[in-house]
Structure formats: C-alpha cells, structure tokens
Protein backbone atom coordinates (compact mmCIF):
# COMPACT_ATOMS: atom_id res chain seq x y z
CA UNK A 1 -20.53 -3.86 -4.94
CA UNK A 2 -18.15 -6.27 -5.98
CA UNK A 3 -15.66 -6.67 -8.94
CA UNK A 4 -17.38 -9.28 -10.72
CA UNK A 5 -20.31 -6.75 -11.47
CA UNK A 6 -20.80 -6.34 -15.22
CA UNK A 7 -23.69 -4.96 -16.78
CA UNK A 8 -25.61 -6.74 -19.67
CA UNK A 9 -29.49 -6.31 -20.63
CA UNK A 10 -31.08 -9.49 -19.17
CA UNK A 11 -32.40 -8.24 -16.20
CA UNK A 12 -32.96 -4.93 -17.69
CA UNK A 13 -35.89 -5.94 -20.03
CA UNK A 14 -37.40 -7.98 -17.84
CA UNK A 15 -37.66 -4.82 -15.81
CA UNK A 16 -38.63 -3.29 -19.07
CA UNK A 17 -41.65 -5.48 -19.62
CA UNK A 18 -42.53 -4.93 -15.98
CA UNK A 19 -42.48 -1.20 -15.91
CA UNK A 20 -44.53 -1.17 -19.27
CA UNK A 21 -47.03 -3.41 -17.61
CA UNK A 22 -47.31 -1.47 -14.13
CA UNK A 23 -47.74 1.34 -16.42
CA UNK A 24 -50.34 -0.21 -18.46
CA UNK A 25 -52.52 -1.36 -15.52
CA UNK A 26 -52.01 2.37 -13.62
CA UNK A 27 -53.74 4.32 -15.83
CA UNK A 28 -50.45 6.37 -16.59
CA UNK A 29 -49.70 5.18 -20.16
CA UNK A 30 -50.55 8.06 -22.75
CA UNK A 31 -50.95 11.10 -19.54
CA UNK A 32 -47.32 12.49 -19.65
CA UNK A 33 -46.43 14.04 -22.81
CA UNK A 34 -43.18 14.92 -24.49
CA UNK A 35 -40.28 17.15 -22.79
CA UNK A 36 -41.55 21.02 -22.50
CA UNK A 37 -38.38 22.33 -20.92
CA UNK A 38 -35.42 21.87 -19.13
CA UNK A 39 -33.62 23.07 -15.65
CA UNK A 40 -30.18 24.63 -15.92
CA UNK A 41 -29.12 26.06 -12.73
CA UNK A 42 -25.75 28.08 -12.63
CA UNK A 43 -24.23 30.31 -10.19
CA UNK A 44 -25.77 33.60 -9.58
CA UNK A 45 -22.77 34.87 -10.34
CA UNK A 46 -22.49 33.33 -14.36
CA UNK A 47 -26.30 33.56 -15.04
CA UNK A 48 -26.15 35.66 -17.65
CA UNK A 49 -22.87 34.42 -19.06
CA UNK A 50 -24.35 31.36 -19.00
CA UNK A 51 -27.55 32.49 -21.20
CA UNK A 52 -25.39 34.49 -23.66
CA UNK A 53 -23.16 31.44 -23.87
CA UNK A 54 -26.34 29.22 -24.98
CA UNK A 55 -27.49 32.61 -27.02
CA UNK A 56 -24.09 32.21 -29.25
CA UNK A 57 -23.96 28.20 -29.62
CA UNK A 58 -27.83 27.23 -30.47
CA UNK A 59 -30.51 28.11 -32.42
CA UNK A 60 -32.25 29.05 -29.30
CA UNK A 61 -33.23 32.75 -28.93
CA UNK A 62 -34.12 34.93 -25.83
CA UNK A 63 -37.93 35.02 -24.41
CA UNK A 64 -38.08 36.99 -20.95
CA UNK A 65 -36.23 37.03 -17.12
CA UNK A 66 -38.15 37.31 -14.19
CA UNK A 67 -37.54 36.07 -10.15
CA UNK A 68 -40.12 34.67 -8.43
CA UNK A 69 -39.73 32.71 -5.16
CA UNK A 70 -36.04 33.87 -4.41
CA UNK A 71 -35.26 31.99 -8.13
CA UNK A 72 -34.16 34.24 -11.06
CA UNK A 73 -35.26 32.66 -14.12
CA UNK A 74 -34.18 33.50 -18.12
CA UNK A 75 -36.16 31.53 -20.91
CA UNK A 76 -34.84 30.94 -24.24
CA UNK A 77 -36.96 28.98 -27.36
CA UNK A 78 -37.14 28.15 -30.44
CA UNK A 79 -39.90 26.87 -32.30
CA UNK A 80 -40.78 23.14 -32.44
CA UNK A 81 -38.34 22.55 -29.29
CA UNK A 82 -38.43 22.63 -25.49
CA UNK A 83 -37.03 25.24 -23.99
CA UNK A 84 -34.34 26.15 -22.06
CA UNK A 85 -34.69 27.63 -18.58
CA UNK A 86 -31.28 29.31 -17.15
CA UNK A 87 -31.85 29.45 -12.99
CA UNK A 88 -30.08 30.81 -10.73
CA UNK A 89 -31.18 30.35 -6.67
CA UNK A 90 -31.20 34.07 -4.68
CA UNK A 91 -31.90 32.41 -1.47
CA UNK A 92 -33.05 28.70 0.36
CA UNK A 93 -31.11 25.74 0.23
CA UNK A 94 -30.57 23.70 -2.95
CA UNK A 95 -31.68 20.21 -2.91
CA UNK A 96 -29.21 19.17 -5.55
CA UNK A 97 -25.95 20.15 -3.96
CA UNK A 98 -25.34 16.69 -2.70
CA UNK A 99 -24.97 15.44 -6.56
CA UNK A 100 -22.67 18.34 -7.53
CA UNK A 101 -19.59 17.22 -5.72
CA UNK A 102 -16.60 15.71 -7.52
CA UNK A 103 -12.97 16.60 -7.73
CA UNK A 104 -13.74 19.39 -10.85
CA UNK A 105 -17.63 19.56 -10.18
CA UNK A 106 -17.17 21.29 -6.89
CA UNK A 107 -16.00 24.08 -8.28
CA UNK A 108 -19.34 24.68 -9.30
CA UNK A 109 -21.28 23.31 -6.33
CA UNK A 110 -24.69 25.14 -7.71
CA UNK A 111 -24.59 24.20 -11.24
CA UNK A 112 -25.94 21.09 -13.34
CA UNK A 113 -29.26 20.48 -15.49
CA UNK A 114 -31.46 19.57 -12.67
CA UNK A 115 -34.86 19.02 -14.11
CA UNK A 116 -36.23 17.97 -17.34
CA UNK A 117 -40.30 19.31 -17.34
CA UNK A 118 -42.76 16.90 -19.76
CA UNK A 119 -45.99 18.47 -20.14
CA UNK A 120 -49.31 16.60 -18.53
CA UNK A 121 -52.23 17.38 -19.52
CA UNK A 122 -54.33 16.18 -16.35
CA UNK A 123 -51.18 16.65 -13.47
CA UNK A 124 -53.41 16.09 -10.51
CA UNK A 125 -54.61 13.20 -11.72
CA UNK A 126 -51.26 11.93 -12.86
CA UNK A 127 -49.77 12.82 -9.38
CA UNK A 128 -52.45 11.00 -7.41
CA UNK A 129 -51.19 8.30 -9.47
CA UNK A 130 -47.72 8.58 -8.72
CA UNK A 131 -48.11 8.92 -5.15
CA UNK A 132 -49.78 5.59 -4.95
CA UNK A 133 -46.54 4.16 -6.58
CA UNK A 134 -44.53 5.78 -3.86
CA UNK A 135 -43.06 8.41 -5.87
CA UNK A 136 -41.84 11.41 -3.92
CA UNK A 137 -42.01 14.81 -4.97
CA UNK A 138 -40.64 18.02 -3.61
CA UNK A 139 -43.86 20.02 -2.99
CA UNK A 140 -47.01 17.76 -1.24
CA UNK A 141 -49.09 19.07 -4.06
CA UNK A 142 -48.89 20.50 -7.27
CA UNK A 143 -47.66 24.71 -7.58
CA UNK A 144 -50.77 26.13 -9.07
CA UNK A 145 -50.89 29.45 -10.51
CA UNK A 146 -52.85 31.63 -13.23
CA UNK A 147 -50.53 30.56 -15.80
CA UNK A 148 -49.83 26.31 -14.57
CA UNK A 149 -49.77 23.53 -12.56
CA UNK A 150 -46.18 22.43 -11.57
CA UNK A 151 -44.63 19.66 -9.76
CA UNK A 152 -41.30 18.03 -9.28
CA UNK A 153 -40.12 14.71 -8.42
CA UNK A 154 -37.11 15.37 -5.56
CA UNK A 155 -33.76 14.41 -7.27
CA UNK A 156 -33.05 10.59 -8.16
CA UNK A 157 -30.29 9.07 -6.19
CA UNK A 158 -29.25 7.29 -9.18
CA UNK A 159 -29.17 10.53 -11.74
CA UNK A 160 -29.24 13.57 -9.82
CA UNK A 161 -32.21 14.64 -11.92
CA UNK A 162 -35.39 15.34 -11.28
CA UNK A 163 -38.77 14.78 -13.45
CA UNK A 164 -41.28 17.65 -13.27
CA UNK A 165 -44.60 17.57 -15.04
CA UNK A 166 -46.31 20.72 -15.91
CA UNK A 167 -49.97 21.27 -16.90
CA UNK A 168 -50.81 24.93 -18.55
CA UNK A 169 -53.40 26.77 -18.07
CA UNK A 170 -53.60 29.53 -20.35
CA UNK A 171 -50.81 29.97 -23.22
CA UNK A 172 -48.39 27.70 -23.94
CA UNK A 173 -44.92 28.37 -22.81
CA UNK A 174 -46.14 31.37 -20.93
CA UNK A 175 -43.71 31.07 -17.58
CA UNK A 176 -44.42 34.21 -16.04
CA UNK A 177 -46.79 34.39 -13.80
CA UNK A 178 -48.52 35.47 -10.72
CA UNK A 179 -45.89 36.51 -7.90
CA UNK A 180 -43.31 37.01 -10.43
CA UNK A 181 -41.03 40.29 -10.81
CA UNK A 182 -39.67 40.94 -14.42
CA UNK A 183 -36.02 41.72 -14.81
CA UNK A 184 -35.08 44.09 -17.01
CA UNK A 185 -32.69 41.99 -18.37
CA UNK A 186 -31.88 42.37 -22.82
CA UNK A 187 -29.42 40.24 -24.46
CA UNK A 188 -28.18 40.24 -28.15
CA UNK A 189 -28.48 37.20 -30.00
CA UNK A 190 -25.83 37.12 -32.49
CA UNK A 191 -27.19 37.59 -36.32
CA UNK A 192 -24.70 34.94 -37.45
CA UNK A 193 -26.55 32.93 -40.56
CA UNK A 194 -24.95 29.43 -39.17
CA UNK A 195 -27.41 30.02 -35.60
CA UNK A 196 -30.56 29.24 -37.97
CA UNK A 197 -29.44 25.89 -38.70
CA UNK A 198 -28.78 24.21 -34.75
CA UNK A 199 -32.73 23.44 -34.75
CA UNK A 200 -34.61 21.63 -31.79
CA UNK A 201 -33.40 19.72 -28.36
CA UNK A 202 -32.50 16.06 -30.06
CA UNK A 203 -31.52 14.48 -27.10
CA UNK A 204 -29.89 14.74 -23.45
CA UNK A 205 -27.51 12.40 -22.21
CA UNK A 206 -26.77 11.98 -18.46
CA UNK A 207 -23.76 9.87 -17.01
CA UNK A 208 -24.70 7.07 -14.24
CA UNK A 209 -22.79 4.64 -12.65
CA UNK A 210 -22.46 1.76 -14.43
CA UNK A 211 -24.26 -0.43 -11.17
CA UNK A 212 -27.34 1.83 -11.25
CA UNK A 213 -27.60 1.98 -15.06
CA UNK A 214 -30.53 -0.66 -14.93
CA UNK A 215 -32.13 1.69 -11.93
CA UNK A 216 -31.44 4.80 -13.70
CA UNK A 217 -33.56 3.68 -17.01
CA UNK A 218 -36.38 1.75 -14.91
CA UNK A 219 -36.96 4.86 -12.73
CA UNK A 220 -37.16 7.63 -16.06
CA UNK A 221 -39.87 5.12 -17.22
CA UNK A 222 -41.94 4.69 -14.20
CA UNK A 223 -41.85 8.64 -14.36
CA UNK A 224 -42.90 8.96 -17.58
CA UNK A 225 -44.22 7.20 -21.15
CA UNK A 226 -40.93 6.31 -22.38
CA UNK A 227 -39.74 3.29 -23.23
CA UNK A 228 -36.60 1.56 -23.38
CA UNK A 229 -35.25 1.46 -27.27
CA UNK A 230 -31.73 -0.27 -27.48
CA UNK A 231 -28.03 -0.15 -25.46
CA UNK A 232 -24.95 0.16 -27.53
CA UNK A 233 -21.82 -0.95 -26.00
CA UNK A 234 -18.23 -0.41 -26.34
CA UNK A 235 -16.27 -2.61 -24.56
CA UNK A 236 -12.66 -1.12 -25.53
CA UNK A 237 -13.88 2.16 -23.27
CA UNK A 238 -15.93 0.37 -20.54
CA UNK A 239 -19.20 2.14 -21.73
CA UNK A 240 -22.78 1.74 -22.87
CA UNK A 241 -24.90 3.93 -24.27
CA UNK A 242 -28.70 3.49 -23.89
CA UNK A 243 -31.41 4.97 -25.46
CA UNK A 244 -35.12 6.00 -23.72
CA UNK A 245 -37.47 7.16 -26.56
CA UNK A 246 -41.42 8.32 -25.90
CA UNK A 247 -41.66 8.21 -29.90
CA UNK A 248 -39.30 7.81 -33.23
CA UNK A 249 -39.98 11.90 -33.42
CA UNK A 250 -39.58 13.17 -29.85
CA UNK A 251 -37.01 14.49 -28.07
CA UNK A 252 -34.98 11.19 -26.57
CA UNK A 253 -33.24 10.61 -23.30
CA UNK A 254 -29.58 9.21 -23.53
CA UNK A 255 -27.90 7.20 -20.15
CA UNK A 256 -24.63 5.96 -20.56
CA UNK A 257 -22.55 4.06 -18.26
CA UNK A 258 -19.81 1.68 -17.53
CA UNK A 259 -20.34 -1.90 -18.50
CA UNK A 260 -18.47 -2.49 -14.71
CA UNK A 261 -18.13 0.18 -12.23
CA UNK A 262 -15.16 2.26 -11.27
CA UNK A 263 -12.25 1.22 -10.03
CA UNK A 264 -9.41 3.82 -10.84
CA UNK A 265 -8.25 6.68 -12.38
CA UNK A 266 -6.02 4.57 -14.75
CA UNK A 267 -8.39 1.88 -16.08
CA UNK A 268 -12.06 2.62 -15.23
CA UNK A 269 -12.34 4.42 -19.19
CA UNK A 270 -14.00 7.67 -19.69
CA UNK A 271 -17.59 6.97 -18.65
CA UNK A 272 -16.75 6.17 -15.27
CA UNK A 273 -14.27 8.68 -14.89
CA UNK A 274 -16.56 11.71 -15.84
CA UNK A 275 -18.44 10.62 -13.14
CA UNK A 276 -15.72 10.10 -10.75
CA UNK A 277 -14.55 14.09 -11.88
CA UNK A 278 -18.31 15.77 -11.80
CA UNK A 279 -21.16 13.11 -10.31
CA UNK A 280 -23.89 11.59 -11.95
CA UNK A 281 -25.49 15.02 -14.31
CA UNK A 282 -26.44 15.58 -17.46
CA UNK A 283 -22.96 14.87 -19.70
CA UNK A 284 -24.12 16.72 -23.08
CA UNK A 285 -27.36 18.62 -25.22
CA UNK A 286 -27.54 17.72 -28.68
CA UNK A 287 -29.38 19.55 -30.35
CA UNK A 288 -30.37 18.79 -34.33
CA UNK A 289 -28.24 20.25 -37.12
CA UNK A 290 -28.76 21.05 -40.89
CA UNK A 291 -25.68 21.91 -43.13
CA UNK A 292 -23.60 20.49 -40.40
CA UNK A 293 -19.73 20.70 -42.10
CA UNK A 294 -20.50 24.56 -42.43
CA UNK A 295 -21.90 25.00 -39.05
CA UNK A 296 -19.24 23.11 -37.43
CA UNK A 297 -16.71 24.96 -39.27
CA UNK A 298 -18.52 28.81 -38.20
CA UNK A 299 -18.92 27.77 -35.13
CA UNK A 300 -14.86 27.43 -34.40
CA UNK A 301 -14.87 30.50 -36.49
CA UNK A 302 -16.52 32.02 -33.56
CA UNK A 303 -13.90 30.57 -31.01
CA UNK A 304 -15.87 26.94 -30.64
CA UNK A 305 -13.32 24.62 -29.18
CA UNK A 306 -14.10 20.96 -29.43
CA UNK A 307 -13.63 17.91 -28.27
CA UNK A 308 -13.70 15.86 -31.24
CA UNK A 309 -13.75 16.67 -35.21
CA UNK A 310 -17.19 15.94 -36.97
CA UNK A 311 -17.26 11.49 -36.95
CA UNK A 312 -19.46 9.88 -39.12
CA UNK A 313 -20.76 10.50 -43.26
CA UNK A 314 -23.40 10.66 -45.82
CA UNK A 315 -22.43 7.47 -46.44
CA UNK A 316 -23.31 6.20 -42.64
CA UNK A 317 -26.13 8.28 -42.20
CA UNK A 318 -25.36 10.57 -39.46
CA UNK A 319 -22.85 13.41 -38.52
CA UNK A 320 -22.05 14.25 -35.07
CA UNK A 321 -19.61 16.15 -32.96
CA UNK A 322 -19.14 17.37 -29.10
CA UNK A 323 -17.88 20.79 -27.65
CA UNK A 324 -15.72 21.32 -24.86
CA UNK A 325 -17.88 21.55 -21.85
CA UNK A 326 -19.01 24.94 -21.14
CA UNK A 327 -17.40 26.96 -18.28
CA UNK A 328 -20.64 28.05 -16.67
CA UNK A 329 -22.85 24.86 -17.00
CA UNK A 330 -20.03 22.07 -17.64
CA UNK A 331 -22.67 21.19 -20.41
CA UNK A 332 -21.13 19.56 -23.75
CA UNK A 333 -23.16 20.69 -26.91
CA UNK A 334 -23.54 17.77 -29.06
CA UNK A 335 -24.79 18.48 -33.07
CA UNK A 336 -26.12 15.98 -34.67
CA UNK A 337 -27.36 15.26 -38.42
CA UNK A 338 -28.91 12.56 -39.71
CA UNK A 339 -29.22 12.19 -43.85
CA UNK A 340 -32.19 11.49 -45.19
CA UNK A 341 -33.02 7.26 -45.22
CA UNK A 342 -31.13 7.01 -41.94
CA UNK A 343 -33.79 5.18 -40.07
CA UNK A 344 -31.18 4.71 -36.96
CA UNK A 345 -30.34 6.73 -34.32
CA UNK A 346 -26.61 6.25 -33.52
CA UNK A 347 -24.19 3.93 -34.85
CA UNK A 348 -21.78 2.15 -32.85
CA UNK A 349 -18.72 3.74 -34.56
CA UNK A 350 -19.61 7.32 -33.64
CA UNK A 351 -21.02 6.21 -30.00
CA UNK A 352 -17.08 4.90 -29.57
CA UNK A 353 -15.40 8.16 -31.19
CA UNK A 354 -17.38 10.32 -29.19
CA UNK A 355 -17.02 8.57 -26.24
CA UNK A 356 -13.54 8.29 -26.62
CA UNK A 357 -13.05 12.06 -27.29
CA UNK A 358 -14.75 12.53 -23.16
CA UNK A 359 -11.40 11.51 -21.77
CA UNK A 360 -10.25 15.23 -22.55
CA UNK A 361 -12.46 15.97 -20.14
C-alpha cells in the first residue's frame, strides 16, 4: 500500500450498486432479517465480571447461563432489542485470536465482539446461496438442534467479525438447548431507576483500516440485506464514519476508518491508532437513551468514567456520549438520543467530538 492511498466514495458505490444487484439477481434480498444477537467473548476468567459490568451500564437484564460444546454462555435481553451473549471458550482453539493482537489488545488475547447473529427465516436455503457466492463458513452445514438452526461465517480478514444467521425453531430467543448444561449462575441487576431508560442496541461500530474500509462495507452487504446509507468524514482526525442500515428503524452497523492508512504513532489520528493499539474489533455499543442529561449524570454517580461529556442539543437533534472502554471487553458504551423531528442519524459535529475524545484511548 502506498502513501498516496486516500479513501473517497467513488469506487465504493459503484461497488454499492453492484452488491445490491448481485443481491437482487441471487435470490438473497428480503431472506436475512434484522440483528438477533451479538458475540462477546471474554476471558474465562472475567465472564461474570464482564456480565455484571453490562448488568450495571444497560438496560439489559439477565436471562439464563448454560455450557454447551466446551463454551459457557450468559444471555442478557431486553425487550424490543437483540441480545447480548457473554462467552467464554472452556476448551478448543479460538479462531479469532489472530485479530486480537495489538500492543494493549494482547492483554486480552480471548476477548472482542466476535459475531453479530441476524435471524433467517429459511437458513438452508440462504446458505446454499451463499456457498455458491463463495462464502465460507465455519461449520460445512448449518448446527441444527431442537431449539435452531445456526451458522457462522469464519471471521473477515478485513473486520475480525463474523456474520452468523440463525433460524428458530420453537420460541424465540430460546438459546438453550439440546446438549446444553445449565449453570447455576444468579446475578443482581441493580434496581437503579436511570437502568430503565438505556433502551435497545442502536448501533455497533467496528474500527477497519482505512485501505479495507471499501472491503469491509461491500463484504457486511453481500452477507446480509443492508445497504450502504452515507460516510461522514473528518479530515482534521484522519477518519470517516460510515453508516450500513437494513431499515430507518433497525439496529445499524457503524465502520469507521482512516481517510489514508497508518503511518505513525504521532500523525496517523485516532482511528488508525485504535487499530494500531487493539486490531480491527468492534470500537463501541450504543445503545438508545431517553432522559439522557439525567442518565448520564447517574451513571457517573455510579462510578461511570467517560471519555467525553454529553456533545450535541435539543437544538441539533441528537445527544451522545462514550464511556471509557470496559476492562473486561475493551467495549465503549455509546448513549445516544435523538429529539423528536431529528430525521438524521449523526451529525458531523458530534461524529468529530466523539472521535476526537478516542485518542484517550
């Protein structure tokens, strides 16, 4: 790669228009559905530091624990979002180690948000499909048990995620299934009143270099229905932010990334260098917020520390702030509130705030 690379959205939608037509003429368009859950693996070690972490800073509350396959699993939900599934690997090699490494990441060479799980009605179907495009997955076929049909795609050399599609087959939601142990695991979610108003999973946003942005956004849409909305850039902090959505109403998949690639320590601007620090992941979870001021304000009641003070007003239609990244998931929580007649869904003044506030990382 050489130092005249600089991103700009050209080539990009012409890809677009191609992936929406390849799509189109597939068969795929309208078969994968909107995000059901998502991956967190930790170490064993901080599982369930990790869950009462999540327990304490969203509105998220605690469903079951079981192990199953040498994999210890914890579920949290809330209504009306996807879920959040806290693993933690007992035995077997992990397939996403490779994408851990950095000079802070590998001190957690286990941990990241690994796979983001959109629900499919007809999975077989979809992943005869899919093969035929040449996507890879991790199993030949689909898991099937009493309770679902699961597959995953094997990590993306461009994210370090991975795409699984699930199909259920009796209730909704309902994880635990045949072959599965329960743990006898309890946990206390916190009765403090400010929990009830960090509502569903808004939107993830996951860090790629800034040469593989284009291949990061075509690849999430040949593996899904999104679509690619609109790229904000800040040029002061070498960094765009671009925006995946499957609908105005659905959850919505962030990627930002340099406008030009790495090149130091120095001058590469905080994009870049989280990735230079902890490898392409999953930076932050934002999850949507009512009274905002007052939650933000609990929540460092509670011994939040943040990267940032709330950015944004009634006046510009949004609110927003980010966390410090967690110790046991290096996740940032993001909260996010848009006023009523907002019809965006960032504006360029918060995307450079927020950005700028990363470098503390």
């Amino acid at each position: 790669m050489t130092d005249t690379f600089r991103n700009n959205d050209s080539k990009l939608k012409a890809e677009v228009r191609r992936v929406m037509d390849s799509r189109a003429a597939s068969g795929l368009e309208g078969m994968i559905g909107g995000l059901e859950a998502i991956v967190i693996n930790v170490q064993p070690e901080r599982q369930k530091s990790a869950v009462q972490q999540l327990l304490e800073t969203t509105g998220h509350g605690y469903r079951t624990a079981f192990e199953r396959g040498g994999v210890r699993t914890c579920v949290l939900g809330l209504e009306g979002s996807a879920d959040i599934l806290v693993t933690a690997r007992q035995e077997g090699d992990n397939p996403f180690r490779p994408f851990n490494t950095g000079p802070k990441g590998d001190a957690l060479p286990d941990t990241r948000l690994e796979t983001l799980v959109f629900k499919c009605p007809e999975l077989e179907k979809v992943v005869e499909i899919q093969k035929g495009r040449g996507v890879r997955f991790m199993t030949d076929q689909p898991v099937r048990t009493d309770a679902w049909l699961f597959i995953q795609t094997e990590p993306s050399p461009y994210t370090g995620n991975s795409v699984g599609y699930i199909q259920w087959l009796g209730d909704e939601g309902q994880y635990v299934c045949e072959g599965a142990s329960g743990l006898s695991w309890t946990f206390d979610k916190p009765d403090w009143p400010h929990l009830a108003d960090i509502r569903e999973l808004d939107h993830a946003a996951t860090r790629v270099r800034a040469e593989e942005r284009d291949k990061a956004i075509i690849e999430f849409m040949e593996l899904t229905n999104y679509h690619f909305d609109f790229a904000i850039y800040v040029e002061a902090l070498n960094s765009i932010t671009n925006v995946a959505r499957l609908t105005h109403d659905d959850y919505a998949m962030v990627f930002t990334s340099g406008i030009e690639p790495f090149r130091s320590v120095e001058e590469s601007g905080p994009t870049e260098l989280f990735i230079h620090n902890y490898n392409t992941r999953v930076h932050h979870l934002a999850f949507r917020t009512e009274n905002i001021v007052e939650t933000f304000e609990a929540l460092g009641r509670h011994g939040m520390k943040f990267l940032v003070e709330l950015v944004g007003s009634p006046e510009e239609g949004l609110r927003q702030t980010f966390t410090e990244g967690f110790e046991d998931t290096f996740i940032v929580n993001e909260y996010i509130h848009r006023y009523g007649g907002f019809d965006g869904f960032f504006t360029k003044s918060n995307v450079t705030m927020l950005t700028k506030a990363t470098e503390r990382q």
